[in-house]
Protein backbone atom coordinates (compact mmCIF):
# COMPACT_ATOMS: atom_id res chain seq x y z
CA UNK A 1 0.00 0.00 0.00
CA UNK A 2 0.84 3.50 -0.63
CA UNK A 3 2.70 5.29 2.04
CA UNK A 4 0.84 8.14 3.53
CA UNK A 5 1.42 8.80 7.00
CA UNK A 6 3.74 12.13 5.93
CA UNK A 7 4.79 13.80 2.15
CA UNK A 8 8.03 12.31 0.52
CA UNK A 9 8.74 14.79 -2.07
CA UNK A 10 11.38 14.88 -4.85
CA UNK A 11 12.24 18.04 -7.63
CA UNK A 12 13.60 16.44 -10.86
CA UNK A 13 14.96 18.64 -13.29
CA UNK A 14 13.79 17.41 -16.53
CA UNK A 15 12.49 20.14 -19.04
CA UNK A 16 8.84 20.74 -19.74
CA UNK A 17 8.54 20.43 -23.26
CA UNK A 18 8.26 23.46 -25.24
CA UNK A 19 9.42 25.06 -22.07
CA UNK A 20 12.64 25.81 -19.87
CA UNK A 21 10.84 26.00 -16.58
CA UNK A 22 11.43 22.94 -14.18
CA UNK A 23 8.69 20.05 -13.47
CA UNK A 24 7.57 19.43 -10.17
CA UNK A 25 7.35 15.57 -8.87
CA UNK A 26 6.35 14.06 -5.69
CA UNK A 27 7.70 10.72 -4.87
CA UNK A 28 5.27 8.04 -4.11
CA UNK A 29 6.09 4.36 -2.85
CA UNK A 30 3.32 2.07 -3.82
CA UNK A 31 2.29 -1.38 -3.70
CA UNK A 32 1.30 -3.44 -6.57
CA UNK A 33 0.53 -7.09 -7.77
CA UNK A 34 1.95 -9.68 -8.69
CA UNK A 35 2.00 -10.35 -12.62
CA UNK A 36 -0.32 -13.86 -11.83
CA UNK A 37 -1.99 -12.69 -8.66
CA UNK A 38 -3.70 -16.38 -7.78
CA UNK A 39 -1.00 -17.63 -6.64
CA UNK A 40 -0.34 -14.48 -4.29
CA UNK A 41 -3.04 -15.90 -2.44
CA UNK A 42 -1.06 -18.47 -1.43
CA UNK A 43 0.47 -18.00 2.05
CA UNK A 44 2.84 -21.69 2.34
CA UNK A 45 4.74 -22.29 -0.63
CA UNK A 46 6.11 -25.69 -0.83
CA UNK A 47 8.88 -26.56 -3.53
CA UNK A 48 8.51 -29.91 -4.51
CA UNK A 49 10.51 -32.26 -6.65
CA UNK A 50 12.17 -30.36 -9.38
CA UNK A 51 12.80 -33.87 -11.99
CA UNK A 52 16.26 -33.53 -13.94
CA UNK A 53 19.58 -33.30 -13.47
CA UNK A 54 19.80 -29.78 -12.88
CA UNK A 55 16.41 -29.99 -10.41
CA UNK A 56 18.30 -30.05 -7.77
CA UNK A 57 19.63 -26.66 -8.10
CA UNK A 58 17.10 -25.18 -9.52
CA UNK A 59 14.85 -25.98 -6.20
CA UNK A 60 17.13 -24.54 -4.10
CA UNK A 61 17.26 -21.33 -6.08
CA UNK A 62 13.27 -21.15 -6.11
CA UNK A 63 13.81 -21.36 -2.70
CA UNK A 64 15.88 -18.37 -2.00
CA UNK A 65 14.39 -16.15 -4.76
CA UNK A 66 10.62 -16.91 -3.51
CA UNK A 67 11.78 -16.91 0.67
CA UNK A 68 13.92 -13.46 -0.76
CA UNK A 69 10.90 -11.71 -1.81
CA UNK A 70 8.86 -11.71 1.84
CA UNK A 71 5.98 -12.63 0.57
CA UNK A 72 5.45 -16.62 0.97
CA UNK A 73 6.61 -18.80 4.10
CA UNK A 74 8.77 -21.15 2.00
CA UNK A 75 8.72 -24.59 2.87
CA UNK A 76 10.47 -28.16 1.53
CA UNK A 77 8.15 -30.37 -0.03
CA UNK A 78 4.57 -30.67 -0.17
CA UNK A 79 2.98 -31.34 3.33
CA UNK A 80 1.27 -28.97 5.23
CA UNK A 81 1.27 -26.00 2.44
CA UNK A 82 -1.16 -24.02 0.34
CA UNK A 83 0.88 -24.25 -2.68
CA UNK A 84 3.18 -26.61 -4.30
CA UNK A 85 5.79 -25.66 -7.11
CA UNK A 86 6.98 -28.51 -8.87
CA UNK A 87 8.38 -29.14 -12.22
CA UNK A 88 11.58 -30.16 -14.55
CA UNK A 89 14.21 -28.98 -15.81
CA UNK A 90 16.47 -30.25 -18.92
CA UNK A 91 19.75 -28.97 -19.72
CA UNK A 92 21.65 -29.63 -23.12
CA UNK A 93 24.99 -28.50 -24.24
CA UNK A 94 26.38 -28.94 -27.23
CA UNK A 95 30.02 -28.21 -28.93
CA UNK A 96 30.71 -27.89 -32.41
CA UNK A 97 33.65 -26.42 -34.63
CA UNK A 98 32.54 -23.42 -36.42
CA UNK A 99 34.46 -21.18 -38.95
CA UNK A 100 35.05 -17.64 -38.72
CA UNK A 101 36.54 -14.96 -41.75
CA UNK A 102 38.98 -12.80 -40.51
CA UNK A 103 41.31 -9.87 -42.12
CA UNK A 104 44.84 -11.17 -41.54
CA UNK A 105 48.05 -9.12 -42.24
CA UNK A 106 49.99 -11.09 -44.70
CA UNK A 107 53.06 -8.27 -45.22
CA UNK A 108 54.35 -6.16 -42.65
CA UNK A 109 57.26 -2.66 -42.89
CA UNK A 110 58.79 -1.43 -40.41
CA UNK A 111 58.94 2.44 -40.43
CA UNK A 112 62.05 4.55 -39.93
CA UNK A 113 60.78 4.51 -36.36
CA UNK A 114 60.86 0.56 -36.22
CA UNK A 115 57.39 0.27 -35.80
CA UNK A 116 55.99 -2.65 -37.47
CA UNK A 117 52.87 -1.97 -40.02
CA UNK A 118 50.91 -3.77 -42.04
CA UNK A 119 50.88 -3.30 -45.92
CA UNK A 120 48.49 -6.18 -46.99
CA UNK A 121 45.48 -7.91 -45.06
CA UNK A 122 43.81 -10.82 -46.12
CA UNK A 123 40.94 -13.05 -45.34
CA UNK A 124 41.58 -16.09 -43.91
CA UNK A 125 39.36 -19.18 -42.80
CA UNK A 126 39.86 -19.53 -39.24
CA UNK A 127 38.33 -22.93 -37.02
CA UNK A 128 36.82 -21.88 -34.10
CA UNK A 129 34.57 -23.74 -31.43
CA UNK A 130 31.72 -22.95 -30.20
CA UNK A 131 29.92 -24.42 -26.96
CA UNK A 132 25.94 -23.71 -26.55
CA UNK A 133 24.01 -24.62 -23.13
CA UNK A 134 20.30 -24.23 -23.28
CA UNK A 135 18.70 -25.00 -20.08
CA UNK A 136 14.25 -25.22 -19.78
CA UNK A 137 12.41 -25.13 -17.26
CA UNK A 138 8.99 -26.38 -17.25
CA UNK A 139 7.27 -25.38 -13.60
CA UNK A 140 3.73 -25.22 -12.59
CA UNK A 141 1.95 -24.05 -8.74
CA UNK A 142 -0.95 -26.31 -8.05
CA UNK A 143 -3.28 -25.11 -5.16
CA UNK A 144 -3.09 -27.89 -2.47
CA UNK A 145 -6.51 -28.02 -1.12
CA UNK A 146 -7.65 -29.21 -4.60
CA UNK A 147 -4.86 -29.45 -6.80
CA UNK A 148 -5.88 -26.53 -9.16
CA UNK A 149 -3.28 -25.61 -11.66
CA UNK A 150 -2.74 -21.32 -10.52
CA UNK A 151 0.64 -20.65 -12.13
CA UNK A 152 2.29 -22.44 -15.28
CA UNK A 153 5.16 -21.40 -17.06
CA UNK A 154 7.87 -22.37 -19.31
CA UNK A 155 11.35 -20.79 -18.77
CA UNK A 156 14.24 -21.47 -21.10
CA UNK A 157 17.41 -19.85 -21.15
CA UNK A 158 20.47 -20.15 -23.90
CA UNK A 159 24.44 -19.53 -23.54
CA UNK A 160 26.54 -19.72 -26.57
CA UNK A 161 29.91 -18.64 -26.69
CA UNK A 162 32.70 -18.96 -29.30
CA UNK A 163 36.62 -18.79 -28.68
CA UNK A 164 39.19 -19.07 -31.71
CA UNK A 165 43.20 -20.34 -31.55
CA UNK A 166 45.25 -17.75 -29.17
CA UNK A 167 41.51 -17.07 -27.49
CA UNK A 168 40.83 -18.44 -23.92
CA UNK A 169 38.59 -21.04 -23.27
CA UNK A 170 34.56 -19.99 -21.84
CA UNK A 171 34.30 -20.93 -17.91
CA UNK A 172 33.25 -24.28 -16.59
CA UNK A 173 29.63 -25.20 -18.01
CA UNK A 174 28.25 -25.84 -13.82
CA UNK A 175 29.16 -22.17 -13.17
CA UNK A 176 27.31 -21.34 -16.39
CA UNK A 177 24.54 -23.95 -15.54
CA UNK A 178 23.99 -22.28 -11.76
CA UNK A 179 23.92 -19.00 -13.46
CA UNK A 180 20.77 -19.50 -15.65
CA UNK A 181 18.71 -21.71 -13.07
CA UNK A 182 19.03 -18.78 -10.61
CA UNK A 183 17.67 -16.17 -13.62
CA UNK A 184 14.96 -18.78 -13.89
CA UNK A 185 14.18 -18.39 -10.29
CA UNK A 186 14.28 -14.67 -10.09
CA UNK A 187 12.30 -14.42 -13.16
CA UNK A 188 9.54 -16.77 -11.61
CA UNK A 189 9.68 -15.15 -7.96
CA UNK A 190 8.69 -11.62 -9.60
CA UNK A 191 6.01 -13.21 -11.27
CA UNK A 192 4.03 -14.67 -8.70
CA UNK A 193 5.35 -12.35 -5.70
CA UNK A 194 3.32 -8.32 -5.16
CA UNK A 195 6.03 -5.92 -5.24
CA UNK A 196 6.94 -2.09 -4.22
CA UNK A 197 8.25 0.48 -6.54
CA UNK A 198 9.12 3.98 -6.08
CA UNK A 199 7.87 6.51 -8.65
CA UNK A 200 7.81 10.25 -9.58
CA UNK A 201 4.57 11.25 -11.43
CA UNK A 202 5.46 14.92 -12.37
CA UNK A 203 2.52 17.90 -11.95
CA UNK A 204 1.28 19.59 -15.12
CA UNK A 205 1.76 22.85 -15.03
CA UNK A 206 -0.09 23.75 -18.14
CA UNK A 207 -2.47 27.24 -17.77
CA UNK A 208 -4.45 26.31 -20.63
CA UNK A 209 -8.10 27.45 -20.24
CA UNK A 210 -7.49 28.23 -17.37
CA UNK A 211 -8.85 32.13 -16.73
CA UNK A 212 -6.03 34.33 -16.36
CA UNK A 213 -6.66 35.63 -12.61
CA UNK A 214 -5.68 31.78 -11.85
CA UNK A 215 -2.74 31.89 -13.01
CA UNK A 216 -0.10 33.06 -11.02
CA UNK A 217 -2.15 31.02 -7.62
CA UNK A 218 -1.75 27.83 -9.84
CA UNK A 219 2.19 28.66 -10.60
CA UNK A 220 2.29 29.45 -7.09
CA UNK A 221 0.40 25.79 -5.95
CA UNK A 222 3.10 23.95 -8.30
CA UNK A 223 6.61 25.56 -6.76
CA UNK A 224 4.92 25.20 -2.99
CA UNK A 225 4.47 21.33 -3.91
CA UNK A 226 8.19 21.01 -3.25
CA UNK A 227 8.26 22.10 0.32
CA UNK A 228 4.27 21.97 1.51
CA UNK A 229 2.66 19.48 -0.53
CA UNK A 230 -0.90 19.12 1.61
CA UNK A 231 -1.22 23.31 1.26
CA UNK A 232 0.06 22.80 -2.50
CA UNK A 233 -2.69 20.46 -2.67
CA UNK A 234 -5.49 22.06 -0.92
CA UNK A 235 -4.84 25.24 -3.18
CA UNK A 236 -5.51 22.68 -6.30
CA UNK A 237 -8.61 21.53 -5.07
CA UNK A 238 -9.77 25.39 -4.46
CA UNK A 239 -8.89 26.53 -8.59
CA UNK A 240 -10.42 23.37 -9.53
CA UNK A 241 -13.59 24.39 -7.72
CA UNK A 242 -13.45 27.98 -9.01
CA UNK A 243 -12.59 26.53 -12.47
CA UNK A 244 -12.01 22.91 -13.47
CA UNK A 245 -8.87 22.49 -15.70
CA UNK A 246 -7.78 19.79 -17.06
CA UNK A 247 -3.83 20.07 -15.65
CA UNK A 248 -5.66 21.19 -12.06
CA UNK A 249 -7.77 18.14 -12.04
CA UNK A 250 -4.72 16.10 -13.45
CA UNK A 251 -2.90 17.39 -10.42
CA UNK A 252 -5.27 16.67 -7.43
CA UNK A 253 -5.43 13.06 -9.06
CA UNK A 254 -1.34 13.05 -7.74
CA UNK A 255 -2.19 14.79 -4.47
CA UNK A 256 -5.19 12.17 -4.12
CA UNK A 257 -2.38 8.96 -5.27
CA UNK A 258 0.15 10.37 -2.77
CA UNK A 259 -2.44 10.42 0.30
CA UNK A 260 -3.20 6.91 -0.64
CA UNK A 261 -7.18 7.73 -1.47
CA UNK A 262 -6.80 5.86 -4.52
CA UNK A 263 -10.77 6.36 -5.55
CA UNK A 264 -10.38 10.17 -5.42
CA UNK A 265 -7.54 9.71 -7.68
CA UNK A 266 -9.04 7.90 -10.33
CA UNK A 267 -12.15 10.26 -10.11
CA UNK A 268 -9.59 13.10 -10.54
CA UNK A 269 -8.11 11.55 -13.84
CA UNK A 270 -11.20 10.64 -15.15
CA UNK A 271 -11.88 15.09 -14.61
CA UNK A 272 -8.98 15.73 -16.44
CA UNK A 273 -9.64 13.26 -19.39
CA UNK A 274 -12.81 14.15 -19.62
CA UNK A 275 -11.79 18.12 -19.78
CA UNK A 276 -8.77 17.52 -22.35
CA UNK A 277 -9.91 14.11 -24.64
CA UNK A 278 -7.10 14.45 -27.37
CA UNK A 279 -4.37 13.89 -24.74
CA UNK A 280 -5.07 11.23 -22.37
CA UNK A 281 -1.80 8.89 -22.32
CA UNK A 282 -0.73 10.11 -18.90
CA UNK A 283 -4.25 10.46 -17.88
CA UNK A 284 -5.05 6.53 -18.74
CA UNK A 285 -1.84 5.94 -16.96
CA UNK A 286 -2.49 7.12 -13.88
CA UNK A 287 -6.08 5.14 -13.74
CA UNK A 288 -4.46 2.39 -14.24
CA UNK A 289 -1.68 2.43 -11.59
CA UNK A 290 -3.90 3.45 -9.40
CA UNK A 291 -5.95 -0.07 -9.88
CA UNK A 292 -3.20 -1.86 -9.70
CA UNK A 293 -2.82 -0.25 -6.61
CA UNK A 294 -6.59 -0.73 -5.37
CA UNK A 295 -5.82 -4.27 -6.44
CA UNK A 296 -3.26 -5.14 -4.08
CA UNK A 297 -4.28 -3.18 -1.17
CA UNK A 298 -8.28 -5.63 -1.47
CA UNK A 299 -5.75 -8.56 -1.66
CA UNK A 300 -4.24 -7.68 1.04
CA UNK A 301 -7.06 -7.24 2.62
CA UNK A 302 -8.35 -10.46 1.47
CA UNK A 303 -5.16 -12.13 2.78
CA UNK A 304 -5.94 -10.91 6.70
């Protein structure tokens, strides 16, 4: 959930465009959901059997990337659990000679210096070798209370590298091997896990339509966000009253995001899409990071 207990506040000084004054941000920590939020509902994870020769390893880095993210009480094996996450894993390598055309110097001066130079290059056929590892992963979550199928996914990851005569040789393949299980991991633990990000939606500061004894109150409103963002904030929601604008509106939708009253902020983008149609992007944006939000704080919720 958002954090709203006091203002975090950040100035960035990116360039309005069209425009050499500076844009106003606040800073806003927020909570979101996961990617596939069923599982999420899941309090005891249990990693299973992972088949394969790699399995092994690959368990043990579910392990630690799920138990890393704080969301799950990570458990071995299936018994007393809400969740199981089992799967295989298959890992290939393969080595082949390859060739390679390269410019060669086939007659070499030296100058009155004594450096040595090249006078005539060549191609040449050179036999290289080249070593490819692909591992897979094939992993599912089944809910344990009745064996429903809430997360499947297939994960594959490549490594091919190439080294010529006079070249050194890659690093060992299990060092390779480890690396791309624990991507796998990571990759499936931000899937399945909520997460917090920091961001910095920036205030419009656009006067458009707005009447011109505004003005200088609303210019006013967006430097004070900096250093008193409730006042900053109370001042939008009084020129908004007076006369609705679509940057005003856009604005209190931030205030309204920061405070954590996520329905006021969608209501306040709505206002400003509704008041300026031809340029929603940001508008639509903010709606919907604000569900996600709403979404995660009802899970959570849901969860107690």
């Amino acid at each position: 959930m958002v954090r709203f207990g006091s203002w975090r506040l950040m100035t960035l000084g990116a360039l309005v465009i069209g425009s050499a004054a500076i844009a106003e941000s606040v800073k806003i920590t927020g909570r979101f959901p996961a990617d596939y939020r069923e599982p999420s509902f899941l309090k005891r994870m249990g990693v299973d059997r992972i088949d394969g020769p790699d399995g092994r390893a690959l368990g043990y880095a579910l392990e630690r990337s799920i138990g890393n993210r704080g969301h799950y009480t990570v458990v071995a094996g299936g018994s007393n659990v809400d969740g199981i996450l089992s799967g295989a894993v298959s890992t290939e390598i393969n080595e082949a000679r390859v060739t390679q055309e390269r410019e060669e110097c086939v007659d070499k001066i030296r100058d009155a210096q004594g450096r040595e130079q090249c006078r005539r290059k060549e191609k040449r056929t050179i036999y290289c070798r080249q070593r490819t590892i692909d591992v897979t992963a094939d992993l599912r979550i089944a809910r344990a209370n009745d064996g429903r199928v809430v997360y499947s996914t297939r994960k594959p990851r490549q490594n091919a590298v190439t080294w010529c005569p006079n070249e050194s040789a890659p690093g060992a393949v299990d060092g390779v091997v480890r690396g791309m299980t624990d991507s796998i991991a990571d990759e499936v633990a931000r899937e399945i896990s909520p997460h917090t990000d920091t961001y910095t939606p920036r205030f419009y500061e656009s006067r458009d339509g707005l009447p011109k004894e505004y003005h200088d109150r609303f210019k006013a409103a967006i430097r004070a966000t900096q250093r008193d963002l409730a006042g900053a904030c109370a001042e939008f929601a009084a020129i908004n009253q007076a006369s609705p604008q679509f940057a005003v509106a856009y604005d209190l939708g931030i205030c309204a995001e920061a405070k954590g009253d996520f329905e006021a902020a969608i209501e306040a983008y709505r206002q400003a899409a509704s008041l300026r149609p031809r340029d929603t992007i940001d508008f639509n944006t903010g709606i919907d990071r604000v569900r996600k939000l709403i979404t995660q704080r009802d899970d959570e919720r849901a969860r107690r």
